[in-house]
N, C-alpha and C. Protein backbone atom coordinates (compact mmCIF):
# COMPACT_ATOMS: atom_id res chain seq x y z
N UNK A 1 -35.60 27.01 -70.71
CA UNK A 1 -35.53 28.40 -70.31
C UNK A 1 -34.63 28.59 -69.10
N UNK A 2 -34.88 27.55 -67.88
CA UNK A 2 -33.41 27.39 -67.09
C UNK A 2 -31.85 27.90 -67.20
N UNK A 3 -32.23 27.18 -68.61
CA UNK A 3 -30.79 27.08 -68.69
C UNK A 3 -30.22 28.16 -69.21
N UNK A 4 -31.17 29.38 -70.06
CA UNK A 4 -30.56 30.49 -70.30
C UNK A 4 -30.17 31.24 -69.25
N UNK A 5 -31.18 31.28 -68.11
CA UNK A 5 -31.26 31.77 -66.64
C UNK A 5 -29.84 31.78 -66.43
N UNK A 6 -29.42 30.52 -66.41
CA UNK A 6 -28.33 30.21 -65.21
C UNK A 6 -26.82 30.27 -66.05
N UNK A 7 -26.98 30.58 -67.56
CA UNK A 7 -26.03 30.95 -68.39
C UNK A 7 -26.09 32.74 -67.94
N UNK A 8 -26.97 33.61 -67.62
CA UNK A 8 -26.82 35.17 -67.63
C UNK A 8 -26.17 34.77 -66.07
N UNK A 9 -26.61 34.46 -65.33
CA UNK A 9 -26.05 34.23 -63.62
C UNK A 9 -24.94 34.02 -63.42
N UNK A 10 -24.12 32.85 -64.49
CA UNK A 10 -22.96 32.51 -64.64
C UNK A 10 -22.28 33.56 -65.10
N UNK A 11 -22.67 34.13 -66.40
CA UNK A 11 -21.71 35.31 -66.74
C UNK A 11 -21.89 36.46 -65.93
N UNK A 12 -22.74 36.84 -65.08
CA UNK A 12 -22.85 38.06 -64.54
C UNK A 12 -21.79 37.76 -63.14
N UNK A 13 -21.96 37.04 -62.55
CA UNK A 13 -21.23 36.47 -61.27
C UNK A 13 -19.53 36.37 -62.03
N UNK A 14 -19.35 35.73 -62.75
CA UNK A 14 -17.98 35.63 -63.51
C UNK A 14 -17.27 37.44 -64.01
N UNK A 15 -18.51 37.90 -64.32
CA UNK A 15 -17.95 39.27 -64.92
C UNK A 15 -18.03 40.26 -63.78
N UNK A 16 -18.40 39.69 -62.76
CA UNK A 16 -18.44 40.92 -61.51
C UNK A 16 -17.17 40.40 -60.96
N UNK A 17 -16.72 39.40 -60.88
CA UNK A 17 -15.37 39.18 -60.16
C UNK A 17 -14.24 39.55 -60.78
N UNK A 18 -14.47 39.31 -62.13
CA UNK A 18 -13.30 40.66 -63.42
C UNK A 18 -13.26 41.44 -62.52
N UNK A 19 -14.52 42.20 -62.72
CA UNK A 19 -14.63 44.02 -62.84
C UNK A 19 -13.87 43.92 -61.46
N UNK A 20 -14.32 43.57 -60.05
CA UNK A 20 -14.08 43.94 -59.01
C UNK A 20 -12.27 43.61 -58.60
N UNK A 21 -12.05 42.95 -59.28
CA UNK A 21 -10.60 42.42 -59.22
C UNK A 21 -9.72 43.93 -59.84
N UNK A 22 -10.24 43.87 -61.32
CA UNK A 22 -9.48 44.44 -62.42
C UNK A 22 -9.51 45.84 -61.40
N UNK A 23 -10.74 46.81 -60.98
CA UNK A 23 -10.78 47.74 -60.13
C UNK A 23 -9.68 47.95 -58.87
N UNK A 24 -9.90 46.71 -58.38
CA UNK A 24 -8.29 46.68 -57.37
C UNK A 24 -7.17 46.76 -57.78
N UNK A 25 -6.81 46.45 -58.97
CA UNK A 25 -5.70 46.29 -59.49
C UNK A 25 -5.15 48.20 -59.80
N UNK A 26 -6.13 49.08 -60.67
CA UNK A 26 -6.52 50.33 -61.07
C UNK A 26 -6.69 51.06 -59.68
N UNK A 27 -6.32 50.98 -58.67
CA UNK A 27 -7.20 51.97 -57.61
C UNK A 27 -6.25 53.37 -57.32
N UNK A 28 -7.47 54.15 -57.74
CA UNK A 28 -6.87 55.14 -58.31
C UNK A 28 -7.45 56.22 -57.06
N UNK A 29 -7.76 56.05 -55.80
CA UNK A 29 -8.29 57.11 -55.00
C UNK A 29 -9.22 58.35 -55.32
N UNK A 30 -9.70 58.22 -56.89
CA UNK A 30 -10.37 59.40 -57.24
C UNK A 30 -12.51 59.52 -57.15
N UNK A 31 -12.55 60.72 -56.96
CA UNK A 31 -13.68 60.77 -56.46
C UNK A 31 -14.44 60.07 -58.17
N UNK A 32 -14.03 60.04 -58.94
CA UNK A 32 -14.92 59.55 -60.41
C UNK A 32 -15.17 58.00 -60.17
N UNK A 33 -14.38 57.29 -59.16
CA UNK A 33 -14.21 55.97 -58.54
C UNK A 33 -15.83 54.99 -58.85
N UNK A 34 -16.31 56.53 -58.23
CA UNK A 34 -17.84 55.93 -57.65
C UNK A 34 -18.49 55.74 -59.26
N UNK A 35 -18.52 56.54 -59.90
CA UNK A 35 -19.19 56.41 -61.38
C UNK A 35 -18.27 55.94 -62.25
N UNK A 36 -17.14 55.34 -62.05
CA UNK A 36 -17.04 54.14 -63.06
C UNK A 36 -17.72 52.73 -62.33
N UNK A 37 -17.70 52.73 -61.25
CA UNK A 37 -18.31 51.29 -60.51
C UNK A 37 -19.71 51.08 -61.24
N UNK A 38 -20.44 52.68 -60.73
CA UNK A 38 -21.38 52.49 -61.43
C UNK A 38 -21.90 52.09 -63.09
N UNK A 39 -21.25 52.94 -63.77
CA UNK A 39 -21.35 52.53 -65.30
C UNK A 39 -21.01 50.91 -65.59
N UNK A 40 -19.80 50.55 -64.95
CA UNK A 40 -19.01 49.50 -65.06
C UNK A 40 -20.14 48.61 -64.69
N UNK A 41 -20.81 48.83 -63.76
CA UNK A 41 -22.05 47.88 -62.94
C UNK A 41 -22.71 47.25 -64.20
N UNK A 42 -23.41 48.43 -64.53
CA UNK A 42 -24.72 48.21 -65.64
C UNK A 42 -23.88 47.85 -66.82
N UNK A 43 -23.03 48.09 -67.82
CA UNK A 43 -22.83 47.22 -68.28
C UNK A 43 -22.45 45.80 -68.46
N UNK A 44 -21.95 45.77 -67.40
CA UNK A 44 -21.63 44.00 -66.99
C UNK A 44 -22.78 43.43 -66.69
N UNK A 45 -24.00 43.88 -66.47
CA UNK A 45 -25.52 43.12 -66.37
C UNK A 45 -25.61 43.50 -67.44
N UNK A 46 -25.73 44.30 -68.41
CA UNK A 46 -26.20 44.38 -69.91
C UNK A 46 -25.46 43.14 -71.00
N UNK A 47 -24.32 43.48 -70.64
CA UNK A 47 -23.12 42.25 -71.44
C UNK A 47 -23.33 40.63 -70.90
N UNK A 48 -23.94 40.93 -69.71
CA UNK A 48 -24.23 39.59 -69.50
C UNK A 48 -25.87 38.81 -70.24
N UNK A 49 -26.67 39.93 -70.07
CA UNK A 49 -27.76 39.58 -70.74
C UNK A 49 -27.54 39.47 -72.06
N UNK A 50 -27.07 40.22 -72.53
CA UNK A 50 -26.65 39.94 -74.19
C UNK A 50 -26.41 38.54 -74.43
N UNK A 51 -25.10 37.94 -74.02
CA UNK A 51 -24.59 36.84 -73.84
C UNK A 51 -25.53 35.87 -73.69
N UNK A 52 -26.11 35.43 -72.87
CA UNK A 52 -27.58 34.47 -72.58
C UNK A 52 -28.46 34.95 -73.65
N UNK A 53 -28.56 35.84 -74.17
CA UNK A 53 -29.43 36.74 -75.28
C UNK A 53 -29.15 35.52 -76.65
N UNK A 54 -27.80 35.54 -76.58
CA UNK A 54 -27.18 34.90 -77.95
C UNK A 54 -27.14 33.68 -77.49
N UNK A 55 -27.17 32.89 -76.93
CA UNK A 55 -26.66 31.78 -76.62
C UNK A 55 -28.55 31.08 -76.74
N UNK A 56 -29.29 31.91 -76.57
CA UNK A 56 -30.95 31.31 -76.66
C UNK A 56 -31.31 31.80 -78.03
N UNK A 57 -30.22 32.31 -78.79
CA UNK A 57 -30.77 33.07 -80.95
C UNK A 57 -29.55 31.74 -81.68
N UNK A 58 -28.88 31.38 -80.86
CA UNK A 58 -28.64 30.41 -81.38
C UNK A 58 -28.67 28.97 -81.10
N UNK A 59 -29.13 28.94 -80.40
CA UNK A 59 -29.83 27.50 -80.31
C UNK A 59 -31.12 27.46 -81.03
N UNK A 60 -32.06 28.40 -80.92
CA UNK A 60 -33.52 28.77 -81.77
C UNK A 60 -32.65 28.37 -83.48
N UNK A 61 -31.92 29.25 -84.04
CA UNK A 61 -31.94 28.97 -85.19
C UNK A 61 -30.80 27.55 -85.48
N UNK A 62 -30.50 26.85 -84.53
CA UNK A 62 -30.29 25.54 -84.73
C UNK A 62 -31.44 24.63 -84.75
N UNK A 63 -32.63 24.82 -84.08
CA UNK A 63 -33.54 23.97 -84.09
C UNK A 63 -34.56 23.76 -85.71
N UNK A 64 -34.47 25.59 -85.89
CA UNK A 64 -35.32 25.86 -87.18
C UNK A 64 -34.13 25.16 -88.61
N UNK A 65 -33.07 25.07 -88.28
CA UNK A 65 -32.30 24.64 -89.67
C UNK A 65 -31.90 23.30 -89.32
């Protein structure tokens, strides 16, 4: 179970340094700034859970076959 842990940690930490990079790159001075960070936030913890999501549905149905 660890190890799914530290697979969502890995991708969430990896996908926040995207976002925060890719954002610098885009800086666009606009007041909507704040609510793409935000949206952008929660999906990169959602996409990351997914990810660890799949990575523990397939190891399960490697064990069962």
């Amino acid at each position: 179970m660890s190890k799914y842990i530290s697979i969502f940690f890995l991708t969430l930490m990896v996908s926040v340094i995207y976002f925060f990079l890719f954002t610098n790159v885009f800086d666009g001075g606009d007041y909507a700034e704040t609510a793409v960070y935000t949206f952008g936030s929660i999906i990169v913890i959602l996409l990351s859970f997914l990810i660890s999501l799949m990575y523990y549905l397939i190891n399960l149905l490697k064990r069962k076959f």
